[in-house]
PDB file of N, CA and C in Angstrom:
ATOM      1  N   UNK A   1       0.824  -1.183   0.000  1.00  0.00           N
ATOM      2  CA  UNK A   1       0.000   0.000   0.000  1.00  0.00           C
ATOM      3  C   UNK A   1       0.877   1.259   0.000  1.00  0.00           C
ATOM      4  N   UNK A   2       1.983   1.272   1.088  1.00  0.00           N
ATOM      5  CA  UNK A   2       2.542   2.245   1.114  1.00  0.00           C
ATOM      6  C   UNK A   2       3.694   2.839  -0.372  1.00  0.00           C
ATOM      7  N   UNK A   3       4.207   1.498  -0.632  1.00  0.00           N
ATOM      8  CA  UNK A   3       4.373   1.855  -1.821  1.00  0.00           C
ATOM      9  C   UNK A   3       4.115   2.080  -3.500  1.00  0.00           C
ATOM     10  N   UNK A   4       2.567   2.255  -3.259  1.00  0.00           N
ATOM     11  CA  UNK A   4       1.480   2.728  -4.425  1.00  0.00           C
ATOM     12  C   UNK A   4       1.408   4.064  -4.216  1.00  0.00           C
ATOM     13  N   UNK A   5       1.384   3.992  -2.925  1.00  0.00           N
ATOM     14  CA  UNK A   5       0.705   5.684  -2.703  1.00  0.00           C
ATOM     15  C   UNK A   5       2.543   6.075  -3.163  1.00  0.00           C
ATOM     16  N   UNK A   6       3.406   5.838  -2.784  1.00  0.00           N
ATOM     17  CA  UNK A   6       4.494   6.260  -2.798  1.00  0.00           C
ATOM     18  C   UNK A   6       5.251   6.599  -4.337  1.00  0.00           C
ATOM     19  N   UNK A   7       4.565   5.565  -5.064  1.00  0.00           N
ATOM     20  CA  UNK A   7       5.035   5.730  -6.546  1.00  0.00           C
ATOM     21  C   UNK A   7       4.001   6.592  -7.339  1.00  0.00           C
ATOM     22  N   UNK A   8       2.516   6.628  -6.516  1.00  0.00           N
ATOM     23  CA  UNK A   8       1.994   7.846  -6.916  1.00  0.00           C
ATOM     24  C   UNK A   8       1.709   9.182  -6.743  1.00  0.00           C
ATOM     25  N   UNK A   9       2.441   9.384  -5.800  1.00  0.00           N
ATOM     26  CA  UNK A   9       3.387  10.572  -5.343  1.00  0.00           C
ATOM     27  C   UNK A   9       2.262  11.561  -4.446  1.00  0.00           C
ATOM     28  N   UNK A  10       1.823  10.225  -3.365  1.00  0.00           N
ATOM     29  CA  UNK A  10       1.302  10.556  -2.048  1.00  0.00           C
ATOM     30  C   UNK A  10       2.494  10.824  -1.309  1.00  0.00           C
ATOM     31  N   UNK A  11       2.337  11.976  -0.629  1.00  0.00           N
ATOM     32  CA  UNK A  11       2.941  12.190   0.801  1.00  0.00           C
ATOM     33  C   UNK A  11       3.231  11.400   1.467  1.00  0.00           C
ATOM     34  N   UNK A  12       4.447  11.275   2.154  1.00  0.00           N
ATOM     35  CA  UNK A  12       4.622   9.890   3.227  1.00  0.00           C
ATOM     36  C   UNK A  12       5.478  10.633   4.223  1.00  0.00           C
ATOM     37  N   UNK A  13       5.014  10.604   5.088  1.00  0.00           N
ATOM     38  CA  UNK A  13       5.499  10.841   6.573  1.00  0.00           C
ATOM     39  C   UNK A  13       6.216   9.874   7.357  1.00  0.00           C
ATOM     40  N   UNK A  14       7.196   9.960   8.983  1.00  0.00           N
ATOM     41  CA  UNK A  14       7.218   8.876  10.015  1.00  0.00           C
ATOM     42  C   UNK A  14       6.881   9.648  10.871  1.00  0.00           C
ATOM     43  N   UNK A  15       5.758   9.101  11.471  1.00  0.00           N
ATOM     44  CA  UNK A  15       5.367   9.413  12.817  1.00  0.00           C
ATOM     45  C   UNK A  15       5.970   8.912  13.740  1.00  0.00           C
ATOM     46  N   UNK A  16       5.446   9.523  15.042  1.00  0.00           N
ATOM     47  CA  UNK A  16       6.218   9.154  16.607  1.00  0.00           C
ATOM     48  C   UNK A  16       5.117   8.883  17.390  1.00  0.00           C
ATOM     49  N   UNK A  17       3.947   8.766  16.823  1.00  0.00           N
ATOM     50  CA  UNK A  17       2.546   8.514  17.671  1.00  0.00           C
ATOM     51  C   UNK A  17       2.714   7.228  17.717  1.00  0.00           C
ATOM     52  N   UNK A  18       2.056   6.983  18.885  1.00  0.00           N
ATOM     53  CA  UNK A  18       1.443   5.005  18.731  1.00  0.00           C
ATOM     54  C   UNK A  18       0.061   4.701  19.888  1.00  0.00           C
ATOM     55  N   UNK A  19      -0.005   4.075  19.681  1.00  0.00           N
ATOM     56  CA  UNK A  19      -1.165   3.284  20.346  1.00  0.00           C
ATOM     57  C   UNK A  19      -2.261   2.642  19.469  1.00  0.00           C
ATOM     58  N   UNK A  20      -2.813   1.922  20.038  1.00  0.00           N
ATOM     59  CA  UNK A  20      -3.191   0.466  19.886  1.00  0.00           C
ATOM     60  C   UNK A  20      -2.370  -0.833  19.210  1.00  0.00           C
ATOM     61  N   UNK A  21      -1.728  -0.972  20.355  1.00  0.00           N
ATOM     62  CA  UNK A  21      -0.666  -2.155  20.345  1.00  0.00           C
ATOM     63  C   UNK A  21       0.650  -1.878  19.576  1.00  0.00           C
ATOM     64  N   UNK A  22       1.241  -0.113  18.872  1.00  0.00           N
ATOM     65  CA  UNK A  22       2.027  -0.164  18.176  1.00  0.00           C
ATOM     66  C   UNK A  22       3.313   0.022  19.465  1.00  0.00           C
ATOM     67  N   UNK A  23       4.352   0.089  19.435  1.00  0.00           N
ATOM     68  CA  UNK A  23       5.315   0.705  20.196  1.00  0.00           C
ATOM     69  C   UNK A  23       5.427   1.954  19.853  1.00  0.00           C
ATOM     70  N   UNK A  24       5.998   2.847  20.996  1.00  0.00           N
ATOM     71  CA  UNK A  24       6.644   4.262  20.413  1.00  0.00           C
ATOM     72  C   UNK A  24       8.313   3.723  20.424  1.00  0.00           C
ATOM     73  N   UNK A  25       9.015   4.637  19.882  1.00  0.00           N
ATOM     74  CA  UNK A  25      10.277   4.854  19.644  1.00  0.00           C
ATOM     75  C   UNK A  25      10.437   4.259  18.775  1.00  0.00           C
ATOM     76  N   UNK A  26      10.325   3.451  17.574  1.00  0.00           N
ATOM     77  CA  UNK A  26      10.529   2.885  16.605  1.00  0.00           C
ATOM     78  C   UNK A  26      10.241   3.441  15.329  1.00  0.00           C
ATOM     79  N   UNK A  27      10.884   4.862  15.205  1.00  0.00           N
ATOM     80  CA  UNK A  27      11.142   5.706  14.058  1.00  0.00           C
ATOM     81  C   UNK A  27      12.119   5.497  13.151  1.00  0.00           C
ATOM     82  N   UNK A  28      13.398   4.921  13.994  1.00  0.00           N
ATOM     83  CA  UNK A  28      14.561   4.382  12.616  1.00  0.00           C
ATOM     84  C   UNK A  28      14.395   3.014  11.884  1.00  0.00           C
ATOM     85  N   UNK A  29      13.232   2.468  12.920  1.00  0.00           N
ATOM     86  CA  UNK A  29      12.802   0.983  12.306  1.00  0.00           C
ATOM     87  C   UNK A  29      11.621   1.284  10.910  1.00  0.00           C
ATOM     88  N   UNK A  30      11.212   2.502  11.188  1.00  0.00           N
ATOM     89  CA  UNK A  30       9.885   2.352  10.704  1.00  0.00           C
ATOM     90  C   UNK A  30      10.597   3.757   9.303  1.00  0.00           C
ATOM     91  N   UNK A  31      11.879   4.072   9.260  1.00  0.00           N
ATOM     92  CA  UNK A  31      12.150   4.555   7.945  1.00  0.00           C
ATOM     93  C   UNK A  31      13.207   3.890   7.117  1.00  0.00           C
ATOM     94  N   UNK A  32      13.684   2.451   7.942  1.00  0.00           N
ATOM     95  CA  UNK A  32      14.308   1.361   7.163  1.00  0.00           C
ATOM     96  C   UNK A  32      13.425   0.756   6.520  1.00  0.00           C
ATOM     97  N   UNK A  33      11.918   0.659   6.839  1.00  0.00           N
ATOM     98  CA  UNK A  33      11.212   0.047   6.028  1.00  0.00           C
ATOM     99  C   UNK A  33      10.465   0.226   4.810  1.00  0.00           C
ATOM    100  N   UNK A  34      10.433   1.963   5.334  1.00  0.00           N
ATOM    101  CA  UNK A  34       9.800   2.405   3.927  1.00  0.00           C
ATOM    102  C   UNK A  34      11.601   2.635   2.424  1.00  0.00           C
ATOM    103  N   UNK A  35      12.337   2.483   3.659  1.00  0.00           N
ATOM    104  CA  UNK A  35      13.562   2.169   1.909  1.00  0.00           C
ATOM    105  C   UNK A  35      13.189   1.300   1.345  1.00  0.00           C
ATOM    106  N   UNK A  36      13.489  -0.139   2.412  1.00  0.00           N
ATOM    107  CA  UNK A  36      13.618  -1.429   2.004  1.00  0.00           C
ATOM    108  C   UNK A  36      12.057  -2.017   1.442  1.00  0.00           C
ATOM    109  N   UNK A  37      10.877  -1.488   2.073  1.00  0.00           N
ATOM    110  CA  UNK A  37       9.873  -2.203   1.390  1.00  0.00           C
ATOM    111  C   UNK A  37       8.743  -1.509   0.535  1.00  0.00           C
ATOM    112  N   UNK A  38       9.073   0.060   0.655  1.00  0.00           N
ATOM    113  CA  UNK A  38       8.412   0.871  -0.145  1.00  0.00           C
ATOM    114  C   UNK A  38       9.037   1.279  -1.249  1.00  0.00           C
ATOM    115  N   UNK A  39      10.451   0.971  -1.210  1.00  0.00           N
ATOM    116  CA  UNK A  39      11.326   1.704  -2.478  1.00  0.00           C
ATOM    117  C   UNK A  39      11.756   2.947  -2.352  1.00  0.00           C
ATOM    118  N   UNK A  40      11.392   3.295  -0.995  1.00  0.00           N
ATOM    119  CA  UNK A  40      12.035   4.980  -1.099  1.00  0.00           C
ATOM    120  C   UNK A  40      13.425   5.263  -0.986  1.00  0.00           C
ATOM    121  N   UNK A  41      13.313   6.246  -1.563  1.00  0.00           N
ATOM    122  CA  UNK A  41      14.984   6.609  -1.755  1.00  0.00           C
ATOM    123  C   UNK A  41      15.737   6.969   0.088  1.00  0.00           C
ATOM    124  N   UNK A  42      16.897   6.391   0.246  1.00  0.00           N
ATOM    125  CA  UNK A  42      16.924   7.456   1.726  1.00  0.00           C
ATOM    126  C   UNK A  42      17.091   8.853   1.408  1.00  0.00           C
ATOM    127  N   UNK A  43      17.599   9.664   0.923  1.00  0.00           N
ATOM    128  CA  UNK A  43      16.867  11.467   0.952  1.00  0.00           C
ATOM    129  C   UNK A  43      15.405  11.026   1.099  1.00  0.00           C
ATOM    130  N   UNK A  44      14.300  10.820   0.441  1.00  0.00           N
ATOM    131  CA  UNK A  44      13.260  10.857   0.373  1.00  0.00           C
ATOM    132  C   UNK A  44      12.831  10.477   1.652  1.00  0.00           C
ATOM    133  N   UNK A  45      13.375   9.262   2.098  1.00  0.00           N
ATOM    134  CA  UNK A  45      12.775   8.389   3.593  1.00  0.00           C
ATOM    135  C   UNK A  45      13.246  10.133   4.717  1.00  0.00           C
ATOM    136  N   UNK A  46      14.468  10.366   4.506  1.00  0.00           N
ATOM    137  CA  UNK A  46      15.089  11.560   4.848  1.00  0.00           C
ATOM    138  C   UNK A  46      14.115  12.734   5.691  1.00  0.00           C
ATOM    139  N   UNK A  47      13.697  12.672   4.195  1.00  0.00           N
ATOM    140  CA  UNK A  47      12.891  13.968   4.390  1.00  0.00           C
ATOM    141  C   UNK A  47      11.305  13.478   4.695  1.00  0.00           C
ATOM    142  N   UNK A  48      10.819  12.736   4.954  1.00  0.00           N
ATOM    143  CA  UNK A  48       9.515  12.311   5.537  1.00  0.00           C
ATOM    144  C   UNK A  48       9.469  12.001   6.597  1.00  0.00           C
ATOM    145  N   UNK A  49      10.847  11.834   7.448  1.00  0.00           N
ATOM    146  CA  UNK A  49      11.508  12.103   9.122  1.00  0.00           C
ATOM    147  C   UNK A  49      11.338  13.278   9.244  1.00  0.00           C
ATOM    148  N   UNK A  50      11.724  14.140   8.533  1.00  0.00           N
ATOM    149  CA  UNK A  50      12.351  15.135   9.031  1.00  0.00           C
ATOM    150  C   UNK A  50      11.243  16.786   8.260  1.00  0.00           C
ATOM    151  N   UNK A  51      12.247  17.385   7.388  1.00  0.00           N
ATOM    152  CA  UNK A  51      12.165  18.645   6.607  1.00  0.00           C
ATOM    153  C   UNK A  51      10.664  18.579   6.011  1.00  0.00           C
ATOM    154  N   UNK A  52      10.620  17.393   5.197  1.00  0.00           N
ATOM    155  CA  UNK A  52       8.951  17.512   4.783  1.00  0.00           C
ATOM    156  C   UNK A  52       7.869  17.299   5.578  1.00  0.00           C
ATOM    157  N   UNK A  53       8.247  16.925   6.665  1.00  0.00           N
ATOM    158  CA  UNK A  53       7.214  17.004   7.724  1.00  0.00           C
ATOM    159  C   UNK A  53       7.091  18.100   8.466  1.00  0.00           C
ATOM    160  N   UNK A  54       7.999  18.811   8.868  1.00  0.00           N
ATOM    161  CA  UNK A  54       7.979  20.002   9.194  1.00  0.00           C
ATOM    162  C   UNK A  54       7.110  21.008   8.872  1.00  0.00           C
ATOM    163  N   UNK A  55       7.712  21.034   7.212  1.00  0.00           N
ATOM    164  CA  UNK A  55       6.738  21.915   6.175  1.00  0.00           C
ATOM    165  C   UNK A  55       5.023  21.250   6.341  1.00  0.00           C
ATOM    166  N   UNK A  56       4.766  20.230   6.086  1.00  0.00           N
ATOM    167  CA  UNK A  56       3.821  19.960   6.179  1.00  0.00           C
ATOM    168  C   UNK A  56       3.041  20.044   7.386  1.00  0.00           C
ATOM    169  N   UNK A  57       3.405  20.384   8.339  1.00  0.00           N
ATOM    170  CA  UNK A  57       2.783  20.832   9.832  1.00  0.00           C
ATOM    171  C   UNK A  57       2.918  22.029  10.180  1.00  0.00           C
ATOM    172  N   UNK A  58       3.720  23.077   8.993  1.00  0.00           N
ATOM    173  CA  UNK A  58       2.884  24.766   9.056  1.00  0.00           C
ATOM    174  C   UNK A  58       4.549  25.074   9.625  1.00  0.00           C
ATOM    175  N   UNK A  59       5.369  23.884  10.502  1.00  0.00           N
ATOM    176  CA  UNK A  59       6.657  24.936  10.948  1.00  0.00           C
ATOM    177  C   UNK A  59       7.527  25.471  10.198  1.00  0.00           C
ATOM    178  N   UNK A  60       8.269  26.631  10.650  1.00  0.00           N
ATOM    179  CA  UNK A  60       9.069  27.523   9.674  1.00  0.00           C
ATOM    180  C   UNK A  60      10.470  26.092   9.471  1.00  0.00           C
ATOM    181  N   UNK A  61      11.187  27.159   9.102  1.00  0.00           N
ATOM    182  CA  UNK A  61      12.706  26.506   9.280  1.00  0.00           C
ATOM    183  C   UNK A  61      13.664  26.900   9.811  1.00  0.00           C
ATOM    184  N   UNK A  62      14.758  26.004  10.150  1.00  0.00           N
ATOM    185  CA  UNK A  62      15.613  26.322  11.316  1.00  0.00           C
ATOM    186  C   UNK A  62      16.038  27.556  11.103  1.00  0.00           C
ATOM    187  N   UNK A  63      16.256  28.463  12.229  1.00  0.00           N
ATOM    188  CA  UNK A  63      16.445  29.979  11.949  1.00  0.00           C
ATOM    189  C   UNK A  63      18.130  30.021  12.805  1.00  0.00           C
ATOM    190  N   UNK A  64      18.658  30.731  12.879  1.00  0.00           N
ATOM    191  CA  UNK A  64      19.666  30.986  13.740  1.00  0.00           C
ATOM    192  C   UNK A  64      19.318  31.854  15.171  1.00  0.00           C
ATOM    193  N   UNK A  65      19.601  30.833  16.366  1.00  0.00           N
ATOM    194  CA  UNK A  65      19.262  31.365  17.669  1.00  0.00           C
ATOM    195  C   UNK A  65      17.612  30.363  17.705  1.00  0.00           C
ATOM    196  N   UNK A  66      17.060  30.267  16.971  1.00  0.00           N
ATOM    197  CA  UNK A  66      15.371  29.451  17.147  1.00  0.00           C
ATOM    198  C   UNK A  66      15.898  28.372  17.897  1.00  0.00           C
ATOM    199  N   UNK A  67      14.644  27.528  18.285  1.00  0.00           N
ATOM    200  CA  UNK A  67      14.759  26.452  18.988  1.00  0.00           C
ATOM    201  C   UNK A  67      15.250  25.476  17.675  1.00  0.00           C
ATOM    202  N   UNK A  68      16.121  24.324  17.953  1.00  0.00           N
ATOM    203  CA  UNK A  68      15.992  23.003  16.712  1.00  0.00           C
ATOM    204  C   UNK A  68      15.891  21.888  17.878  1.00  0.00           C
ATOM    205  N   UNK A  69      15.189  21.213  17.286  1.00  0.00           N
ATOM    206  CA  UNK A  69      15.779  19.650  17.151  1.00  0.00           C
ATOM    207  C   UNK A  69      16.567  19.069  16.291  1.00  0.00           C
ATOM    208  N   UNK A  70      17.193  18.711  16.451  1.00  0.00           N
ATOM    209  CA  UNK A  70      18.330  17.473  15.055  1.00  0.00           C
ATOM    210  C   UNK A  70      19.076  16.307  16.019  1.00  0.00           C
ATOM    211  N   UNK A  71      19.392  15.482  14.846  1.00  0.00           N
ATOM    212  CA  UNK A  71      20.541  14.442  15.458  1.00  0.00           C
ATOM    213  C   UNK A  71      21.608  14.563  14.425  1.00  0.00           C
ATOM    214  N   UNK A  72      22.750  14.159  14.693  1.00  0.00           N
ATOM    215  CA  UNK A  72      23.367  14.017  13.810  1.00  0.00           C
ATOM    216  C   UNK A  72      24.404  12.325  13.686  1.00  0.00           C
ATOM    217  N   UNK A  73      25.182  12.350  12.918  1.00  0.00           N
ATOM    218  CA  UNK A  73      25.468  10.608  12.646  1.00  0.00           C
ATOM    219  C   UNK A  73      27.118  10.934  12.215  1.00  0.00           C
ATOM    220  N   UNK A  74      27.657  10.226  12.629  1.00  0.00           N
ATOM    221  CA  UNK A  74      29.125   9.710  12.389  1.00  0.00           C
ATOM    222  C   UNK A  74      29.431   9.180  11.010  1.00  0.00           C
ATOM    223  N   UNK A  75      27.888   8.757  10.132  1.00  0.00           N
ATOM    224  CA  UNK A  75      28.119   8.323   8.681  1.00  0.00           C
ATOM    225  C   UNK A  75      26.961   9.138   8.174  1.00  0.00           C
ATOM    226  N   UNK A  76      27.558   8.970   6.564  1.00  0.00           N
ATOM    227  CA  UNK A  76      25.894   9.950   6.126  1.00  0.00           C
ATOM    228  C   UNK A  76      25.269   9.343   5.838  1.00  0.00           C
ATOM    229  N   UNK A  77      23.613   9.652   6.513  1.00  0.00           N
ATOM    230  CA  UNK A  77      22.441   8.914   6.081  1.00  0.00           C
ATOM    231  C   UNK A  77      21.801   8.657   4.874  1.00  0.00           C
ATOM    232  N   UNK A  78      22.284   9.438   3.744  1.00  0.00           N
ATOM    233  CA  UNK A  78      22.140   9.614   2.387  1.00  0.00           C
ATOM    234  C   UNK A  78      22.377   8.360   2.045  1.00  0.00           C
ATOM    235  N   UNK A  79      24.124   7.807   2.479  1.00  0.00           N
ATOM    236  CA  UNK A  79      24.618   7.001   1.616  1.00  0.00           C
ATOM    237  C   UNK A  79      24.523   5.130   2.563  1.00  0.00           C
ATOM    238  N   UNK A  80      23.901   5.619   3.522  1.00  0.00           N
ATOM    239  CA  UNK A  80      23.492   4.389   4.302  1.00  0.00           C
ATOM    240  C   UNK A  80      23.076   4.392   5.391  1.00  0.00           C
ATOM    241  N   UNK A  81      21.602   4.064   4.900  1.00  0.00           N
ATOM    242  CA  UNK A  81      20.642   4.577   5.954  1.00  0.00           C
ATOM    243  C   UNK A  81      20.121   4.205   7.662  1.00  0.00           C
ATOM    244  N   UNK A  82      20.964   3.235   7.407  1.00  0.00           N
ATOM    245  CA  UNK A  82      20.652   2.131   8.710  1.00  0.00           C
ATOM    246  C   UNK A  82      21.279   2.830  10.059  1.00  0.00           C
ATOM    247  N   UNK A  83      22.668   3.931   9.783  1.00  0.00           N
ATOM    248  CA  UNK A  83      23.061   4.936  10.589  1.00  0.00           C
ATOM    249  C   UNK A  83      22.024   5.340  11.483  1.00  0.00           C
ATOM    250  N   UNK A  84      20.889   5.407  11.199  1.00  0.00           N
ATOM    251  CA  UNK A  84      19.690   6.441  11.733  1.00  0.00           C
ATOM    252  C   UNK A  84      19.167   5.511  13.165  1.00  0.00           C
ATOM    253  N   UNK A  85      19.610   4.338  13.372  1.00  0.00           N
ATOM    254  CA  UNK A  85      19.850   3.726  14.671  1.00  0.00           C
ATOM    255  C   UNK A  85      20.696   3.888  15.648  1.00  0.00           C
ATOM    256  N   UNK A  86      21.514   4.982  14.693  1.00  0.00           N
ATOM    257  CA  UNK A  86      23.067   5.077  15.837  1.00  0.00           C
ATOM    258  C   UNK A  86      23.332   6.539  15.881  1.00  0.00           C
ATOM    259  N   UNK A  87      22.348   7.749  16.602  1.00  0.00           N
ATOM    260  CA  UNK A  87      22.959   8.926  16.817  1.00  0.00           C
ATOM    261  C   UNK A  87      24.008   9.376  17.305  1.00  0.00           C
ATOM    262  N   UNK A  88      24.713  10.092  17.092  1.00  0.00           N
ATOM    263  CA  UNK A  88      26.147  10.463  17.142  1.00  0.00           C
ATOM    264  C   UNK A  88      25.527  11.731  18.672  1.00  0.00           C
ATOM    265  N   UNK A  89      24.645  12.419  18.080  1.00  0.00           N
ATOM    266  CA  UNK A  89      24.580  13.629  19.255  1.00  0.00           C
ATOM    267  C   UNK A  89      22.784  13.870  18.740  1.00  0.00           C
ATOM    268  N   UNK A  90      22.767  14.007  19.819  1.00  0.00           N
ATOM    269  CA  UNK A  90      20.815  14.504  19.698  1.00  0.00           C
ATOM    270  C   UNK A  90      20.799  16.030  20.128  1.00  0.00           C
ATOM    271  N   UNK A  91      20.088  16.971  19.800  1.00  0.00           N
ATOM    272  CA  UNK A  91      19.999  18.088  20.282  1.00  0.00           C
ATOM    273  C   UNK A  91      18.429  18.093  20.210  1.00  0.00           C
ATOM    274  N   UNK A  92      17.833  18.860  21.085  1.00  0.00           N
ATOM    275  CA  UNK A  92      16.798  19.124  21.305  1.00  0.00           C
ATOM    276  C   UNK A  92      15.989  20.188  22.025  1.00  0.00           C
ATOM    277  N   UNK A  93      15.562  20.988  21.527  1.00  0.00           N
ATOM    278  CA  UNK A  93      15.255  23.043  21.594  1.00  0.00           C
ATOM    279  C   UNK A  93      16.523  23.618  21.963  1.00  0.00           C
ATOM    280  N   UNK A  94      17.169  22.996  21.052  1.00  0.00           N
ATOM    281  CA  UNK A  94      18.816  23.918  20.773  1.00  0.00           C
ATOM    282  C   UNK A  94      19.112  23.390  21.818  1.00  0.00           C
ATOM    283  N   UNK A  95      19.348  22.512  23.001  1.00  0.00           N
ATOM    284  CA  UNK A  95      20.476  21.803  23.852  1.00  0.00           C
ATOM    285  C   UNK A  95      20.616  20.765  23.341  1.00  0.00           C
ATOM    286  N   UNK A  96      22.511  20.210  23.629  1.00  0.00           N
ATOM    287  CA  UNK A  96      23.045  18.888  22.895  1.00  0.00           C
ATOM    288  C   UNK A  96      22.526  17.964  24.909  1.00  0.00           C
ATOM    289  N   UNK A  97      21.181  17.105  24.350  1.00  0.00           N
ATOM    290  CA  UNK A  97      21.242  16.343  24.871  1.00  0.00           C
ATOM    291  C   UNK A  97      21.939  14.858  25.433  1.00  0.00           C
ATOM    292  N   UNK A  98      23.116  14.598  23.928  1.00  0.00           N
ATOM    293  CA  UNK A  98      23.452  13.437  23.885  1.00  0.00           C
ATOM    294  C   UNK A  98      24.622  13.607  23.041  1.00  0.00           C
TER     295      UNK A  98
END
């Protein structure tokens, strides 16, 4: 399903919601799958974590001094996506949590 809508160039998001029987925290599981079983590109999986969801929920973009969230990775996620299990540093409303 997901990858019909995906080749017909429905919107695809990863959420962080769950309930009824889903787990939370299983966001890097759940954008390995849309590579591996939807066909998405990782930029694309990328940006349906991240930037296009943003936009699509009305928020601006990172400003200098604004609050961010980001993580960042020791490899690039572009070129192998499975990184996105292994944050290097988390920041979150502009403090490095991790």
């Amino acid at each position: 399903v997901v990858a019909g809508a995906y080749a017909a160039g429905v919107p695809i998001f990863v959420g962080t919601d769950a309930g009824g029987g889903i787990d939370h925290g299983l966001a890097a599981e759940e954008m390995l799958l849309l590579h591996e079983q939807a066909g998405m590109s990782p930029v694309d999986v990328l940006a349906a974590a991240s930037w296009k969801a943003r936009e699509w929920l009305g928020f601006g973009t990172l400003t200098e001094g604004g609050p961010a969230d980001l993580v960042a990775y020791e490899r690039d996620p572009r070129v192998d996506l499975s990184v996105v299990r292994e944050p290097s540093r988390i920041i979150l409303r502009g403090r490095v949590v991790r």
